[in-house]
N, C-alpha and C. Protein backbone atom coordinates (compact mmCIF):
# COMPACT_ATOMS: atom_id res chain seq x y z
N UNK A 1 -9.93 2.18 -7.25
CA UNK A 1 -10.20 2.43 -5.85
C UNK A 1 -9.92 3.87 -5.50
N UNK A 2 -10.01 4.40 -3.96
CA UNK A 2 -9.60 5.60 -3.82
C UNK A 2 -8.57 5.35 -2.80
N UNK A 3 -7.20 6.35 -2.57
CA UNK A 3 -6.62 6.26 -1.93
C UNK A 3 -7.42 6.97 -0.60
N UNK A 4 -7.03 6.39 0.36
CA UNK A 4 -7.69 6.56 2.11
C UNK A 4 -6.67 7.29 2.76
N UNK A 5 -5.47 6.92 2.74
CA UNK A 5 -4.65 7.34 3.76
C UNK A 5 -3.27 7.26 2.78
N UNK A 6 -2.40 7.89 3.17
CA UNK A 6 -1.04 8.49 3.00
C UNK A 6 -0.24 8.63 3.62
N UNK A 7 0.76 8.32 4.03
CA UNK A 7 1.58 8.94 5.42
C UNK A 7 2.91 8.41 5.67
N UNK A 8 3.59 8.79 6.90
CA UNK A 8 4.45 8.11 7.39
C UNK A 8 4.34 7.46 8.73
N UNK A 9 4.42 6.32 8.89
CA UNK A 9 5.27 5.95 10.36
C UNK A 9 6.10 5.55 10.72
N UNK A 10 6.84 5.13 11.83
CA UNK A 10 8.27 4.75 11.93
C UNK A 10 8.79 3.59 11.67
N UNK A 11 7.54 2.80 11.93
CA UNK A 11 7.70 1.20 11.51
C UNK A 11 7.35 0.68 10.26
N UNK A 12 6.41 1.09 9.29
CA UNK A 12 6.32 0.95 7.98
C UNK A 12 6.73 1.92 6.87
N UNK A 13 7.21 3.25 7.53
CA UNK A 13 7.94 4.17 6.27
C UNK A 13 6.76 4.96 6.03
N UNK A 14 7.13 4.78 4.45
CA UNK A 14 5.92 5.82 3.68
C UNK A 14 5.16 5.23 3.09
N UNK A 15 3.97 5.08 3.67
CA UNK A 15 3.04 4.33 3.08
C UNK A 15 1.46 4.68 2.44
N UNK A 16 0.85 3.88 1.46
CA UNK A 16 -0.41 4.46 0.86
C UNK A 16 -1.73 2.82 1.33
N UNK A 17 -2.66 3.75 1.16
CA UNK A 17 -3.74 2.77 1.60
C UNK A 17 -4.74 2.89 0.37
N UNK A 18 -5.57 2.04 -0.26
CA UNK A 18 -6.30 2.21 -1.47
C UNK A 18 -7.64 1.33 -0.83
N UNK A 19 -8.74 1.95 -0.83
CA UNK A 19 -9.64 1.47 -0.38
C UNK A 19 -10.70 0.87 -1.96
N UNK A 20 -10.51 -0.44 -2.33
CA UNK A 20 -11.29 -1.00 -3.55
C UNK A 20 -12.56 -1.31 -3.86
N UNK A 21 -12.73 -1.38 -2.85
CA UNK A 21 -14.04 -1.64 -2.87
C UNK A 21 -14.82 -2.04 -1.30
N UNK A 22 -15.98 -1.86 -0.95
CA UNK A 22 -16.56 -2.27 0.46
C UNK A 22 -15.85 -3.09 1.16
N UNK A 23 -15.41 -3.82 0.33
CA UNK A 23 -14.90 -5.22 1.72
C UNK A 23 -12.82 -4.89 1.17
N UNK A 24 -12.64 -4.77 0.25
CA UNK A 24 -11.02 -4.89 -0.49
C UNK A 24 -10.36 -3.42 -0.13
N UNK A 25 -9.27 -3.88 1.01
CA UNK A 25 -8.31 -2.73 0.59
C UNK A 25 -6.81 -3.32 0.87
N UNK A 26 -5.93 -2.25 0.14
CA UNK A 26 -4.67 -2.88 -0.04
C UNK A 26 -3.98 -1.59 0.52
N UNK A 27 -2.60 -2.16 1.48
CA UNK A 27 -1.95 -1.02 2.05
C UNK A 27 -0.57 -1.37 1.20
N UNK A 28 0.21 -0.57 0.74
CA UNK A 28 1.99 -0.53 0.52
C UNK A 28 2.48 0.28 1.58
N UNK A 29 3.68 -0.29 1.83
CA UNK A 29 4.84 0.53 2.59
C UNK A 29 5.85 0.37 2.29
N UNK A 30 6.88 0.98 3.33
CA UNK A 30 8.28 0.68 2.93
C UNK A 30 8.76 1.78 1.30
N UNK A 31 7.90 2.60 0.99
CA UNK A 31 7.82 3.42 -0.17
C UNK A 31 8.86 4.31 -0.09
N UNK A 32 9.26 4.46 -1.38
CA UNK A 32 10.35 5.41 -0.85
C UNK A 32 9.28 6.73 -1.55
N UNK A 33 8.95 6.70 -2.98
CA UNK A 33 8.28 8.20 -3.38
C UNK A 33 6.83 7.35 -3.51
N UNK A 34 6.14 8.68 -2.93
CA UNK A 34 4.67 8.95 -2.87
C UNK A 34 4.02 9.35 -4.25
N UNK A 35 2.96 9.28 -5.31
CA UNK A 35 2.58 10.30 -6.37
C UNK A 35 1.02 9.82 -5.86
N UNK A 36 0.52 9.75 -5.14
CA UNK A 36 -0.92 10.15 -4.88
C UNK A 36 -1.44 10.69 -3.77
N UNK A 37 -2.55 11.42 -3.22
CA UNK A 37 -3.11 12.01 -2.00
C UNK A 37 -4.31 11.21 -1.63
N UNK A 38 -4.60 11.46 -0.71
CA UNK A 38 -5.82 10.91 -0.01
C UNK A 38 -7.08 11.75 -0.80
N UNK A 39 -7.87 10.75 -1.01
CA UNK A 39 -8.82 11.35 -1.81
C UNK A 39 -8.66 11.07 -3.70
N UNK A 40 -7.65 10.72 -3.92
CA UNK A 40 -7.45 10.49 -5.32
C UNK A 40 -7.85 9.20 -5.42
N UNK A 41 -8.57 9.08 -7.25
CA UNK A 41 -9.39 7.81 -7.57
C UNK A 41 -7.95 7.07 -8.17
N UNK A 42 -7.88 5.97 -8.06
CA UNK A 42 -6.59 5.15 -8.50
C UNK A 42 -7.02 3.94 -9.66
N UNK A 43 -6.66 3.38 -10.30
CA UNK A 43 -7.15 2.00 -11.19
C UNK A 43 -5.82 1.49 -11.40
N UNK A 44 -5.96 -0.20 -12.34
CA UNK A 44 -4.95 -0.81 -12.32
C UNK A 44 -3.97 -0.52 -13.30
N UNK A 45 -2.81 -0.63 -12.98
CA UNK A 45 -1.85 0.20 -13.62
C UNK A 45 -1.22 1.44 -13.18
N UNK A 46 -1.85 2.31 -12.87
CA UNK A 46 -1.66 3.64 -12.30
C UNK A 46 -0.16 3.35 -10.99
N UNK A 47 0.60 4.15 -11.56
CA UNK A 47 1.68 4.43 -10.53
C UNK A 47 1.55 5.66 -9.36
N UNK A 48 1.42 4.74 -7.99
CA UNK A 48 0.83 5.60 -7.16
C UNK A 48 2.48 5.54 -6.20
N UNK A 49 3.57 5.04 -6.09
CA UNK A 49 4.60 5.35 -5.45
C UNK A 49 5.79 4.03 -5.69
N UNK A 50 6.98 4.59 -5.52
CA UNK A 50 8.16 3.77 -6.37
C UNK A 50 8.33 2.80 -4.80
N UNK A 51 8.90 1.48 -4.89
CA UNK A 51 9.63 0.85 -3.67
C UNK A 51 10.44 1.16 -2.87
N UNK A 52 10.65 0.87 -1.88
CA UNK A 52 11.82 1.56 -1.00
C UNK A 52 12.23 0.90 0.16
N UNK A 53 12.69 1.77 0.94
CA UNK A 53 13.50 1.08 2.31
C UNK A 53 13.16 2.01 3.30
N UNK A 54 12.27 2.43 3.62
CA UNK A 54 11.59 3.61 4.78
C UNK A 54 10.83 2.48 6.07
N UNK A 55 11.21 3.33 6.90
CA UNK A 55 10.32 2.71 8.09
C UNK A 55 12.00 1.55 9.06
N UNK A 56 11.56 1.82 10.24
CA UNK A 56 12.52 1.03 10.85
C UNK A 56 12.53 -0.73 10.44
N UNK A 57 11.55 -1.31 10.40
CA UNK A 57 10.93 -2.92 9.56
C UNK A 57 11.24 -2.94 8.69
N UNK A 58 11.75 -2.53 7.67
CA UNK A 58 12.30 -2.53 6.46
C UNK A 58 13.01 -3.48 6.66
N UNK A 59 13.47 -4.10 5.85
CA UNK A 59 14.90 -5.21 5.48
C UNK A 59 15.71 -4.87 4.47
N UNK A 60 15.43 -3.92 3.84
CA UNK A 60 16.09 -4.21 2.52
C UNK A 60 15.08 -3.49 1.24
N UNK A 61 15.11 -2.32 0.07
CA UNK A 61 14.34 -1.97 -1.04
C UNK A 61 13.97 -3.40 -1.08
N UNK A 62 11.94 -3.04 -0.78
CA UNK A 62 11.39 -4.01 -1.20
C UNK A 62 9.68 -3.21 -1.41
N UNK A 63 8.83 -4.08 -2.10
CA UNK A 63 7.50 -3.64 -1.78
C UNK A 63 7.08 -4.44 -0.37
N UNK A 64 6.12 -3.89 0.18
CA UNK A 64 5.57 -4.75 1.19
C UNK A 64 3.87 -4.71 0.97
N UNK A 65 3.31 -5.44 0.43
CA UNK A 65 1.63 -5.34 -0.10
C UNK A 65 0.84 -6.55 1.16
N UNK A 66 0.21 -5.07 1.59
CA UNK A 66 -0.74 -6.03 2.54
C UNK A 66 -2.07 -6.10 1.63
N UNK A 67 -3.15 -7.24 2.03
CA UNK A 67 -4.43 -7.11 1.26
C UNK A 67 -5.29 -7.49 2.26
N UNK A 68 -6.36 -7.00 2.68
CA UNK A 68 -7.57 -6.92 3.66
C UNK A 68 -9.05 -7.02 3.02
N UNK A 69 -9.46 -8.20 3.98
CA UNK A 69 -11.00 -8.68 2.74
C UNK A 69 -11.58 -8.33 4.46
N UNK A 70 -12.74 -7.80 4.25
CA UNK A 70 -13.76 -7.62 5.35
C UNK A 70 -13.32 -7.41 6.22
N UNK A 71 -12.02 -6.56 6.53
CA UNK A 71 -10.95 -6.43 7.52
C UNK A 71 -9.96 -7.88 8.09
N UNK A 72 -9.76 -9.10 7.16
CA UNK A 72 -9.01 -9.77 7.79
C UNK A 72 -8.00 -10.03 6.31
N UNK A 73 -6.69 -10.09 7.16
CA UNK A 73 -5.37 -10.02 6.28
C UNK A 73 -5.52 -11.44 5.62
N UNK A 74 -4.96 -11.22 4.07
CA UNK A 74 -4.74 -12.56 3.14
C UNK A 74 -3.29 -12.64 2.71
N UNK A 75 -3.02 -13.57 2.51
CA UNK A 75 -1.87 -13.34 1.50
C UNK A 75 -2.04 -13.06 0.21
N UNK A 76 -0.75 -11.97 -0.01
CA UNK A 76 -1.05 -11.57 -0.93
C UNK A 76 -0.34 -12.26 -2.58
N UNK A 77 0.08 -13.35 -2.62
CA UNK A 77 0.81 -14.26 -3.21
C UNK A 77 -0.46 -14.97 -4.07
N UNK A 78 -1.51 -15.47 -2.93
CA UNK A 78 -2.78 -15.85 -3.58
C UNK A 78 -3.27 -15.33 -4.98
N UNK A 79 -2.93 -13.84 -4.88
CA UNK A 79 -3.76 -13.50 -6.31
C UNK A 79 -2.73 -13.54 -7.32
N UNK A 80 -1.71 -14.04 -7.04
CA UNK A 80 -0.81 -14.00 -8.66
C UNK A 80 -0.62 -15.80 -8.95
N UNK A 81 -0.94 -16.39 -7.92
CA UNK A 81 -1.25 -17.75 -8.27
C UNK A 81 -2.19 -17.80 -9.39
């Protein structure tokens, strides 16, 4: 995929957005280190930023993986079933 967006906000930390394909994209937050930019091509495997505890929502070092099909949120538990 390509990464879309990069950034910080106050409520999710440091977070990356990977746009996969037309309808698939996946956001992380809560990151503590960043290693990709907006605009970089990404695949599976590739380490694009370590876990963390950023952002006021945080609970605790964790990942937080959102996944978006045609713009509506899934769980993301589904695909390791």
């Amino acid at each position: 995929g390509e990464v879309i967006d990069t950034s910080y906000s106050a409520s999710s930390g440091y977070y990356v957005t990977v746009q996969a394909s037309d309808r698939v994209k996946y956001y992380y937050c809560h990151l503590k280190d960043v290693y990709v930019e907006k605009g970089d091509k990404v695949k599976q495997y590739d380490i694009i930023a370590t876990t963390g505890n950023t952002g006021y929502r945080s609970t605790g070092p964790h990942l937080h993986l959102s996944l978006y099909i045609n713009g509506a949120v899934y769980d993301v538990r589904e695909l390791f079933e």
